[in-house]
PDB file of N, CA and C in Angstrom:
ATOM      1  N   UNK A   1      67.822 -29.829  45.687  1.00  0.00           N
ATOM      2  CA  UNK A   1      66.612 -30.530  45.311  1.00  0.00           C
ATOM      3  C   UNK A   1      65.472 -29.518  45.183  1.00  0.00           C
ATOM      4  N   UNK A   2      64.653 -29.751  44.349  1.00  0.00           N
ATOM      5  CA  UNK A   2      63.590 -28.693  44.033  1.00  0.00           C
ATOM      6  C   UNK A   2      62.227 -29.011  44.780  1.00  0.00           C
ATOM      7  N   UNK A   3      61.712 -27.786  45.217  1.00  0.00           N
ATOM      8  CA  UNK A   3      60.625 -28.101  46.006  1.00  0.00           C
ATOM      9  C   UNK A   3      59.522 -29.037  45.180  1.00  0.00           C
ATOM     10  N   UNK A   4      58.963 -29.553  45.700  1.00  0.00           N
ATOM     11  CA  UNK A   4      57.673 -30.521  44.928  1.00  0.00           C
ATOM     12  C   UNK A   4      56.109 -29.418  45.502  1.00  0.00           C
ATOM     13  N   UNK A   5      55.457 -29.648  44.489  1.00  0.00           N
ATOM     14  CA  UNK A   5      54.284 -28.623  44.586  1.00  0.00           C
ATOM     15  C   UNK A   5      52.998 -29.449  45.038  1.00  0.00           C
ATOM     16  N   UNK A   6      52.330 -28.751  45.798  1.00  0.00           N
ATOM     17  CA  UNK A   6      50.983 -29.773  46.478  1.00  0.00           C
ATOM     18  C   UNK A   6      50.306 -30.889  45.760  1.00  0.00           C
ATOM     19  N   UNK A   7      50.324 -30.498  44.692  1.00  0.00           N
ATOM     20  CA  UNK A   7      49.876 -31.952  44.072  1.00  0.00           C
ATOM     21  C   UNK A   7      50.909 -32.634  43.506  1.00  0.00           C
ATOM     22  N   UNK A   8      52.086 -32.657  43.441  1.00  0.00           N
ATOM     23  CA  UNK A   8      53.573 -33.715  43.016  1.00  0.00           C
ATOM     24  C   UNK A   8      53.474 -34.099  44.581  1.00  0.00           C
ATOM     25  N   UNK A   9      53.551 -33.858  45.681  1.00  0.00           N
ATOM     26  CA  UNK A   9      53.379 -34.617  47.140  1.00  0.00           C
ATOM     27  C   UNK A   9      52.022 -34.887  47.441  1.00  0.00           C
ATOM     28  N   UNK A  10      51.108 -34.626  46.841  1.00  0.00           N
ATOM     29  CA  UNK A  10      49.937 -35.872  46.995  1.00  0.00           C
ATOM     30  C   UNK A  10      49.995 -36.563  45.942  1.00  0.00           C
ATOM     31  N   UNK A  11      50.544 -36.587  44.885  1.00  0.00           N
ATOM     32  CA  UNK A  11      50.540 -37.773  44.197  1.00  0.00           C
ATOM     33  C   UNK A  11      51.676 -38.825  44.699  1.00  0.00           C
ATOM     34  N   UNK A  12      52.876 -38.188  45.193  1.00  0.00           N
ATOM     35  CA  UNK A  12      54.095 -38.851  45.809  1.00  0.00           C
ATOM     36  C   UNK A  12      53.430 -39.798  46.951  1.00  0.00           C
ATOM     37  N   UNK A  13      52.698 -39.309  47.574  1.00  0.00           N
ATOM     38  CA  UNK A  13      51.794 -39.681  49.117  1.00  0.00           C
ATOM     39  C   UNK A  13      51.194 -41.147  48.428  1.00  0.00           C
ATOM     40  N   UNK A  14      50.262 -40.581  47.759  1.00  0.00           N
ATOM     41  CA  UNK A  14      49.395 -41.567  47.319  1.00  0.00           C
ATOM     42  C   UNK A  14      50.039 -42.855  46.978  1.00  0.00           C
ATOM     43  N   UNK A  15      50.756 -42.698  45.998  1.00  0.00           N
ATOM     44  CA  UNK A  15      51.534 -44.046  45.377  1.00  0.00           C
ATOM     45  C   UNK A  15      52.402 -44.778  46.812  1.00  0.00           C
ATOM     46  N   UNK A  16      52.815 -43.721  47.382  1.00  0.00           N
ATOM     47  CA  UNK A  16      53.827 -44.412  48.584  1.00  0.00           C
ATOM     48  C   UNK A  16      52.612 -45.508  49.581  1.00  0.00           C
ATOM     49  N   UNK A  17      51.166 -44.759  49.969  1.00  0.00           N
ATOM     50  CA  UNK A  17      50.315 -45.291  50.916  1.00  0.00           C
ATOM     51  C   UNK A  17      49.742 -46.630  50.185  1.00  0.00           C
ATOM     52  N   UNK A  18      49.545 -46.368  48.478  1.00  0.00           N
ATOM     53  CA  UNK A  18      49.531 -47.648  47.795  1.00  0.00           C
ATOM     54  C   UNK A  18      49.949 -48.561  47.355  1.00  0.00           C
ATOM     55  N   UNK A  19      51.057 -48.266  47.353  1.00  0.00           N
ATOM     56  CA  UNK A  19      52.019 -49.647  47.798  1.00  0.00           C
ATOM     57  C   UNK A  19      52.323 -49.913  49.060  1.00  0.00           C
ATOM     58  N   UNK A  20      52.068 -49.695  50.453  1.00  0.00           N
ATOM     59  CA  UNK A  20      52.050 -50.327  51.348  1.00  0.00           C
ATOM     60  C   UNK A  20      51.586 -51.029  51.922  1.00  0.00           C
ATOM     61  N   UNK A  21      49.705 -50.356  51.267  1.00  0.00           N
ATOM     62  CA  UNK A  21      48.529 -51.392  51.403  1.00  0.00           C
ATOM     63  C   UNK A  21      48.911 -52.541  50.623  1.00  0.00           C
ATOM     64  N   UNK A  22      49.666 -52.271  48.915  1.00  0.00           N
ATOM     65  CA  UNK A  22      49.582 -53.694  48.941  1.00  0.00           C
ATOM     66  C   UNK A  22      50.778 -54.529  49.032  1.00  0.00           C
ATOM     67  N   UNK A  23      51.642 -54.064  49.601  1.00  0.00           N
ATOM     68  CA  UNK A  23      52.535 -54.879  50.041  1.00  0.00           C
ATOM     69  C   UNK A  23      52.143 -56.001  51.739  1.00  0.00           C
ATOM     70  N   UNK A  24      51.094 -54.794  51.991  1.00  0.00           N
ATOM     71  CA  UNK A  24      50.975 -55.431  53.026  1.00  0.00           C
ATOM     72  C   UNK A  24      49.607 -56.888  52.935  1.00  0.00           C
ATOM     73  N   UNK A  25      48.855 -56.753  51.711  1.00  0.00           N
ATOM     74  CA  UNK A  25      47.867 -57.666  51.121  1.00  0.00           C
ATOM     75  C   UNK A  25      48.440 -58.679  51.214  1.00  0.00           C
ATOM     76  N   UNK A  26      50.016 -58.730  50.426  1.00  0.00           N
ATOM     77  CA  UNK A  26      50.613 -59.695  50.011  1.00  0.00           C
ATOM     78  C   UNK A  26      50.924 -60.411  50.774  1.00  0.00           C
ATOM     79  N   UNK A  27      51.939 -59.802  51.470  1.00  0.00           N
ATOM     80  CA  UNK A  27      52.421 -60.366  53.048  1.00  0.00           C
ATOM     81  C   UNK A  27      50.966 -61.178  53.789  1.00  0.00           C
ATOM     82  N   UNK A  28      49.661 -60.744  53.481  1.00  0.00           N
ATOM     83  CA  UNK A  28      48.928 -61.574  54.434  1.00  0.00           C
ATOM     84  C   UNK A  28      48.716 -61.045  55.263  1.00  0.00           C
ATOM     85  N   UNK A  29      49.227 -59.302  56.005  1.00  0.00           N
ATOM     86  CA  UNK A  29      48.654 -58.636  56.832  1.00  0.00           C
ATOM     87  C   UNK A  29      47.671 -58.400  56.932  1.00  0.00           C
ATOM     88  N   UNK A  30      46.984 -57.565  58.287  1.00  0.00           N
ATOM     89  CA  UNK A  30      46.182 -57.130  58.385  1.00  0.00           C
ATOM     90  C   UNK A  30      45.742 -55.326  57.609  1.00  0.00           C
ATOM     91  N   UNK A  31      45.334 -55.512  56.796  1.00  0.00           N
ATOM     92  CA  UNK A  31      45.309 -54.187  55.871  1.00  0.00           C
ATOM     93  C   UNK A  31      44.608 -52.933  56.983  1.00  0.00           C
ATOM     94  N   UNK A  32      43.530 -53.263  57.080  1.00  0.00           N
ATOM     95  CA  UNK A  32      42.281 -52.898  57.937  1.00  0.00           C
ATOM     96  C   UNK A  32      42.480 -51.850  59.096  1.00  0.00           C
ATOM     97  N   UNK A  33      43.745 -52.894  59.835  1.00  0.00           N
ATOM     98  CA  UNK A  33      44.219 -52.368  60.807  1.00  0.00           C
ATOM     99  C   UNK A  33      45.012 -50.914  60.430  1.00  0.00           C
ATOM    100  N   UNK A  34      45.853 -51.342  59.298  1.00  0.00           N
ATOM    101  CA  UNK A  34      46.678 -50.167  59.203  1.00  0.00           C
ATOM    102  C   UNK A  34      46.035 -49.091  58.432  1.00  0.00           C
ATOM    103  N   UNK A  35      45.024 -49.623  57.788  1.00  0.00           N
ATOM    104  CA  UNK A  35      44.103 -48.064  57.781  1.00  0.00           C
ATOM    105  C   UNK A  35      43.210 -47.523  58.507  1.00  0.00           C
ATOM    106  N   UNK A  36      42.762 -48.173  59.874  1.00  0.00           N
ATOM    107  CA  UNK A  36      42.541 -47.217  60.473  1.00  0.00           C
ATOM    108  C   UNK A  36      43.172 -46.805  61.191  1.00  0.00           C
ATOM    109  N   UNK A  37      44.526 -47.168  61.657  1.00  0.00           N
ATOM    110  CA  UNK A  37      45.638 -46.621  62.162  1.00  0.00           C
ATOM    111  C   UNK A  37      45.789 -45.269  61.198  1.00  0.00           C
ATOM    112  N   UNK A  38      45.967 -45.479  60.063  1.00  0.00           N
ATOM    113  CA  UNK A  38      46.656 -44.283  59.009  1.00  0.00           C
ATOM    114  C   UNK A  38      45.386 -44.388  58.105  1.00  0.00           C
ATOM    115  N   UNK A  39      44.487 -42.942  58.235  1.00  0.00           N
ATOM    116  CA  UNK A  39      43.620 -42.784  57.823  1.00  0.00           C
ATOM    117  C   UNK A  39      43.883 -42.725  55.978  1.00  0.00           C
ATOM    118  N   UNK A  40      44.952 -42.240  55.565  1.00  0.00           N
ATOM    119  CA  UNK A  40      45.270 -41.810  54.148  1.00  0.00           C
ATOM    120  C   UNK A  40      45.131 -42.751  53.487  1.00  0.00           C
ATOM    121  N   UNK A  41      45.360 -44.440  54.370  1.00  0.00           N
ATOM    122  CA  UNK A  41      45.534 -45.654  53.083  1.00  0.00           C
ATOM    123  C   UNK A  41      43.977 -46.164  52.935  1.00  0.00           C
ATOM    124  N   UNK A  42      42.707 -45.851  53.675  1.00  0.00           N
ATOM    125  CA  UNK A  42      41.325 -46.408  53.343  1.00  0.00           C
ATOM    126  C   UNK A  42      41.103 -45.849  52.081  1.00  0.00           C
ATOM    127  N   UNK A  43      41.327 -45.325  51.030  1.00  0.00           N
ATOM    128  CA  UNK A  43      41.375 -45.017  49.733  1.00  0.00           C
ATOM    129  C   UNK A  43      41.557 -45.951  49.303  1.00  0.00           C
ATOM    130  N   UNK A  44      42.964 -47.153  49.610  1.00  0.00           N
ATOM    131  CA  UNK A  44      43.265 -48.055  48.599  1.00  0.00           C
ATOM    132  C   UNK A  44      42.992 -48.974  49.154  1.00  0.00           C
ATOM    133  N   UNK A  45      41.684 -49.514  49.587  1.00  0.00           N
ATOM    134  CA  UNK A  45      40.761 -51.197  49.821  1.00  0.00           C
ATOM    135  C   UNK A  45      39.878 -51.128  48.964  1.00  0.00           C
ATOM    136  N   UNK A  46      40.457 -52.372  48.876  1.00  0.00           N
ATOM    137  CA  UNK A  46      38.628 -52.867  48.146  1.00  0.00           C
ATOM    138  C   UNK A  46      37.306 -52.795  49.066  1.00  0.00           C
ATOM    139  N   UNK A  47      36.375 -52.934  47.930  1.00  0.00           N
ATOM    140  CA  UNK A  47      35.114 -53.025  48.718  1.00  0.00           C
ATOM    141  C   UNK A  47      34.844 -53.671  49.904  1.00  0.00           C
ATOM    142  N   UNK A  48      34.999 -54.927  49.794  1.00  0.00           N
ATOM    143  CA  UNK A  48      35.100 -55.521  50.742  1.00  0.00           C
ATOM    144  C   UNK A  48      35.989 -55.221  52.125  1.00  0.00           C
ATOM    145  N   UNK A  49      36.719 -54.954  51.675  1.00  0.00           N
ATOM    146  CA  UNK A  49      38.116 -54.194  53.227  1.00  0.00           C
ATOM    147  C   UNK A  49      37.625 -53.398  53.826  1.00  0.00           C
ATOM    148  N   UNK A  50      36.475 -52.512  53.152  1.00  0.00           N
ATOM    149  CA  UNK A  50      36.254 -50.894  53.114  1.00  0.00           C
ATOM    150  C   UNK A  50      34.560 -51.553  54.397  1.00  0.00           C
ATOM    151  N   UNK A  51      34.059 -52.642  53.781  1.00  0.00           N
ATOM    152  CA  UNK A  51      32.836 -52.812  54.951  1.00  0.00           C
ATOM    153  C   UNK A  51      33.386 -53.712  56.074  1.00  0.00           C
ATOM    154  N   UNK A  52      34.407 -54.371  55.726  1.00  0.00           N
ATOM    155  CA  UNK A  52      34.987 -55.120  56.966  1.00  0.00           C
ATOM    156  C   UNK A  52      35.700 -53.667  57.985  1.00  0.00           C
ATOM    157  N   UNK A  53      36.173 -52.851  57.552  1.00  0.00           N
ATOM    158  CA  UNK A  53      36.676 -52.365  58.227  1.00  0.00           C
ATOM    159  C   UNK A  53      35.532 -50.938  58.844  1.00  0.00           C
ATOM    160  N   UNK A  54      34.244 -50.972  58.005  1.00  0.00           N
ATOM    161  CA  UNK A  54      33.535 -49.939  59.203  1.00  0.00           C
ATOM    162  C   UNK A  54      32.476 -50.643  59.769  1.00  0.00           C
ATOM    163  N   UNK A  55      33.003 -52.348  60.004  1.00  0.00           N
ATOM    164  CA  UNK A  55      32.093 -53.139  61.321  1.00  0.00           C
ATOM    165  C   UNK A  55      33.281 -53.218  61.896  1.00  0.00           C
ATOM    166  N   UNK A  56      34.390 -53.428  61.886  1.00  0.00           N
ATOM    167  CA  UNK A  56      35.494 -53.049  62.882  1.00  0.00           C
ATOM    168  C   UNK A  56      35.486 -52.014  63.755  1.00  0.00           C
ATOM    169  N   UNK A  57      34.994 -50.728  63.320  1.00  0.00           N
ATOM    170  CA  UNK A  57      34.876 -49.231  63.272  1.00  0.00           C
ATOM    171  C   UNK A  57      33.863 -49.401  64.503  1.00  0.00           C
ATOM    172  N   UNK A  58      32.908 -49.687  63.614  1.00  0.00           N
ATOM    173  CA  UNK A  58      31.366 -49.832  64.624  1.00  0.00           C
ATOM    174  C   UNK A  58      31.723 -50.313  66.231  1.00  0.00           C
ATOM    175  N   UNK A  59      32.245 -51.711  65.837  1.00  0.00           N
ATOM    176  CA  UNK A  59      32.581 -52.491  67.332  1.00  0.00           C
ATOM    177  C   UNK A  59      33.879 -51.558  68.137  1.00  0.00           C
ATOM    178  N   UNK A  60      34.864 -51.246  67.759  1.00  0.00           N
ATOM    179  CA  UNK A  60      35.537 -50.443  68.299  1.00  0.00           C
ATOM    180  C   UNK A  60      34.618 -49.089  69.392  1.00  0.00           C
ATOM    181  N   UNK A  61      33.808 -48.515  68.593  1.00  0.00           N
ATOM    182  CA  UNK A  61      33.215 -47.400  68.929  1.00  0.00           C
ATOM    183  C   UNK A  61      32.131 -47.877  70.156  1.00  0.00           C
ATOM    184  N   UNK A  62      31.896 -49.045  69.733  1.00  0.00           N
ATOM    185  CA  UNK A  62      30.446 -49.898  71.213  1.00  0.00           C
ATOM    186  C   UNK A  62      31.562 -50.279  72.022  1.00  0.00           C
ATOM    187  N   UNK A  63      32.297 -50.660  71.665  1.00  0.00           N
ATOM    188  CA  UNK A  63      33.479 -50.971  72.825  1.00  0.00           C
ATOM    189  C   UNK A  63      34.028 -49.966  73.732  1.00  0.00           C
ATOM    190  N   UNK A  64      34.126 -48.849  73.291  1.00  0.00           N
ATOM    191  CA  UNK A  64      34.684 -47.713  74.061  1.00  0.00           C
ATOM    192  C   UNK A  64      33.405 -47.057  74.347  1.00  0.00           C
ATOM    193  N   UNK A  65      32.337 -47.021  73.711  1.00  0.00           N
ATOM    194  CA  UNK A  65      31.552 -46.991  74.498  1.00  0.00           C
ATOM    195  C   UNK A  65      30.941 -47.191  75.745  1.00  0.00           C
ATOM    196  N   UNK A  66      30.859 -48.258  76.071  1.00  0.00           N
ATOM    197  CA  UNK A  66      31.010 -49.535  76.897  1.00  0.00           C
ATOM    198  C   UNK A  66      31.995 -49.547  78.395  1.00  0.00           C
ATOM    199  N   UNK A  67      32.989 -49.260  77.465  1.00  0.00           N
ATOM    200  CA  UNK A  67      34.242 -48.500  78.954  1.00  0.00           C
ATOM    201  C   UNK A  67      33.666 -47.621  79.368  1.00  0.00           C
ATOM    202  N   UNK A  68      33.485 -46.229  78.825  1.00  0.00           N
ATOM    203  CA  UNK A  68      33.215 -45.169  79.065  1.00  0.00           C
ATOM    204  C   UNK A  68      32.019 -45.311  80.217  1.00  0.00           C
ATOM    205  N   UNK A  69      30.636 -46.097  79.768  1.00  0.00           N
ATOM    206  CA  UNK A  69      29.563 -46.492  80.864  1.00  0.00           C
ATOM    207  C   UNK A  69      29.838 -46.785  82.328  1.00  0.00           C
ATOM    208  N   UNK A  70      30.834 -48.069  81.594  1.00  0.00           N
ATOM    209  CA  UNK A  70      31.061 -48.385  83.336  1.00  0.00           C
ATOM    210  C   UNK A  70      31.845 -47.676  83.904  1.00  0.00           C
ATOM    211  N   UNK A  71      32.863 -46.434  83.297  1.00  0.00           N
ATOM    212  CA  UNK A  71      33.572 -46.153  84.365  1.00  0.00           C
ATOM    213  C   UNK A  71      33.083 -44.481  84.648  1.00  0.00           C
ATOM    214  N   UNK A  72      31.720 -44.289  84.619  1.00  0.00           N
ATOM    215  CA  UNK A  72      30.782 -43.262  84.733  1.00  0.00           C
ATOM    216  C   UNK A  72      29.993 -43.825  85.797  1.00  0.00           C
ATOM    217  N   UNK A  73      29.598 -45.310  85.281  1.00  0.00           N
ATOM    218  CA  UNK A  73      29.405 -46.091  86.905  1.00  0.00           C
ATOM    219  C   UNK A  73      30.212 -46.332  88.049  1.00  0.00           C
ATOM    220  N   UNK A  74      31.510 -46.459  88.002  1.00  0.00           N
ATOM    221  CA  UNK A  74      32.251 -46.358  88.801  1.00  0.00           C
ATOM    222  C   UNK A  74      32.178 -45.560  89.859  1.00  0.00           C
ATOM    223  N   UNK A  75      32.400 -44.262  88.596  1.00  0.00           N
ATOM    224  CA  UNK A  75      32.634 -42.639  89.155  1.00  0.00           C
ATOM    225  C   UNK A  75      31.079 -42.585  90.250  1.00  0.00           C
ATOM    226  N   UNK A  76      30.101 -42.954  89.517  1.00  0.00           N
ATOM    227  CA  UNK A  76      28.896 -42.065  90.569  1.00  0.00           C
ATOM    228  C   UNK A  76      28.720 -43.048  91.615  1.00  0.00           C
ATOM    229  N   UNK A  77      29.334 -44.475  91.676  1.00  0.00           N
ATOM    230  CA  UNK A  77      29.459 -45.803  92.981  1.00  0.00           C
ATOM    231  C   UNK A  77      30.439 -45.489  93.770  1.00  0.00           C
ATOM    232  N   UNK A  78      31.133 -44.467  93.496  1.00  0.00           N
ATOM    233  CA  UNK A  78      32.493 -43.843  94.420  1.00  0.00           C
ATOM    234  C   UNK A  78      31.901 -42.717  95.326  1.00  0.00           C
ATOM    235  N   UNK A  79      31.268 -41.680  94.603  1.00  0.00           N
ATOM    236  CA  UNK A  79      30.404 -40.808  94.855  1.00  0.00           C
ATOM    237  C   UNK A  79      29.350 -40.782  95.835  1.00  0.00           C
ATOM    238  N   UNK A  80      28.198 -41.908  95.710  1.00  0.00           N
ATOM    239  CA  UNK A  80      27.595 -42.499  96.441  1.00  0.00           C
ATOM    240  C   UNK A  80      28.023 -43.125  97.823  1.00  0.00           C
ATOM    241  N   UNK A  81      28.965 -43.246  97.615  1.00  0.00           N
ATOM    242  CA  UNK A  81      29.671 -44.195  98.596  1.00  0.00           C
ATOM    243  C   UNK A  81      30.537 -43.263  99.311  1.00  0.00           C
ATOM    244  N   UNK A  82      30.661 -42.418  98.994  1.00  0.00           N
ATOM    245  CA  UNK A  82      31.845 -41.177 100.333  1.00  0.00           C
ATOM    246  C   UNK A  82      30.355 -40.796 100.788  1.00  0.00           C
ATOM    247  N   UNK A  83      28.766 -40.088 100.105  1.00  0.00           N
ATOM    248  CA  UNK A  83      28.102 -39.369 100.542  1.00  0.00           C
ATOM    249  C   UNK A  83      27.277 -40.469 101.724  1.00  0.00           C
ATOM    250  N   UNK A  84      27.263 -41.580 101.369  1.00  0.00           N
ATOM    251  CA  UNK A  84      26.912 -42.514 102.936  1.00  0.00           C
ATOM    252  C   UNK A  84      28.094 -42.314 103.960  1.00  0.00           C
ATOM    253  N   UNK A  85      28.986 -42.147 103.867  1.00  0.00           N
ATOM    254  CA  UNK A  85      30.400 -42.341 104.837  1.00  0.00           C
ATOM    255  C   UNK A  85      30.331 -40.317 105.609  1.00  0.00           C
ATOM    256  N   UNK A  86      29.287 -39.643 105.225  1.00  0.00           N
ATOM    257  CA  UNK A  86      29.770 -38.312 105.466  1.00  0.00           C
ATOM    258  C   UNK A  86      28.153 -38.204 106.463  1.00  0.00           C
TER     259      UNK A  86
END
């Protein structure tokens, strides 16, 4: 088999990631999900997919945000709490 040259495997890529998005349209999946799982297929949404999916983005990011706070609160309520016990 003959090697394929950087752009015959990004064009190979491409078509493969675009038909999965829309196989997966069809099916009724969640598209969204699987591109931000697999960054390569946010190329092939529509407009609409493309802002649903960076308020997905957004809330994801306040969400782990969010963890991150409280368990920085945790950390310095643990902290606090051996330096009364010492």
């Amino acid at each position: 088999m003959s090697k394929l040259t950087a752009a015959e495997r990004k064009a190979r890529d491409d078509e493969r990631f675009s038909q999965r998005v829309s196989e997966r349209r069809e099916k009724g999946e969640d598209v969204i999900a699987y591109a931000l799982a697999t960054k390569k297929a946010v190329k092939f949404l529509t407009k609409s997919e493309r802002k649903a999916m960076n308020v997905r983005k957004a809330e994801l990011q306040e969400e782990k945000r969010l963890k991150e706070k409280e368990e920085l609160a945790r950390i310095e309520a643990s902290f606090s709490g051996q330096e009364d016990q010492e």
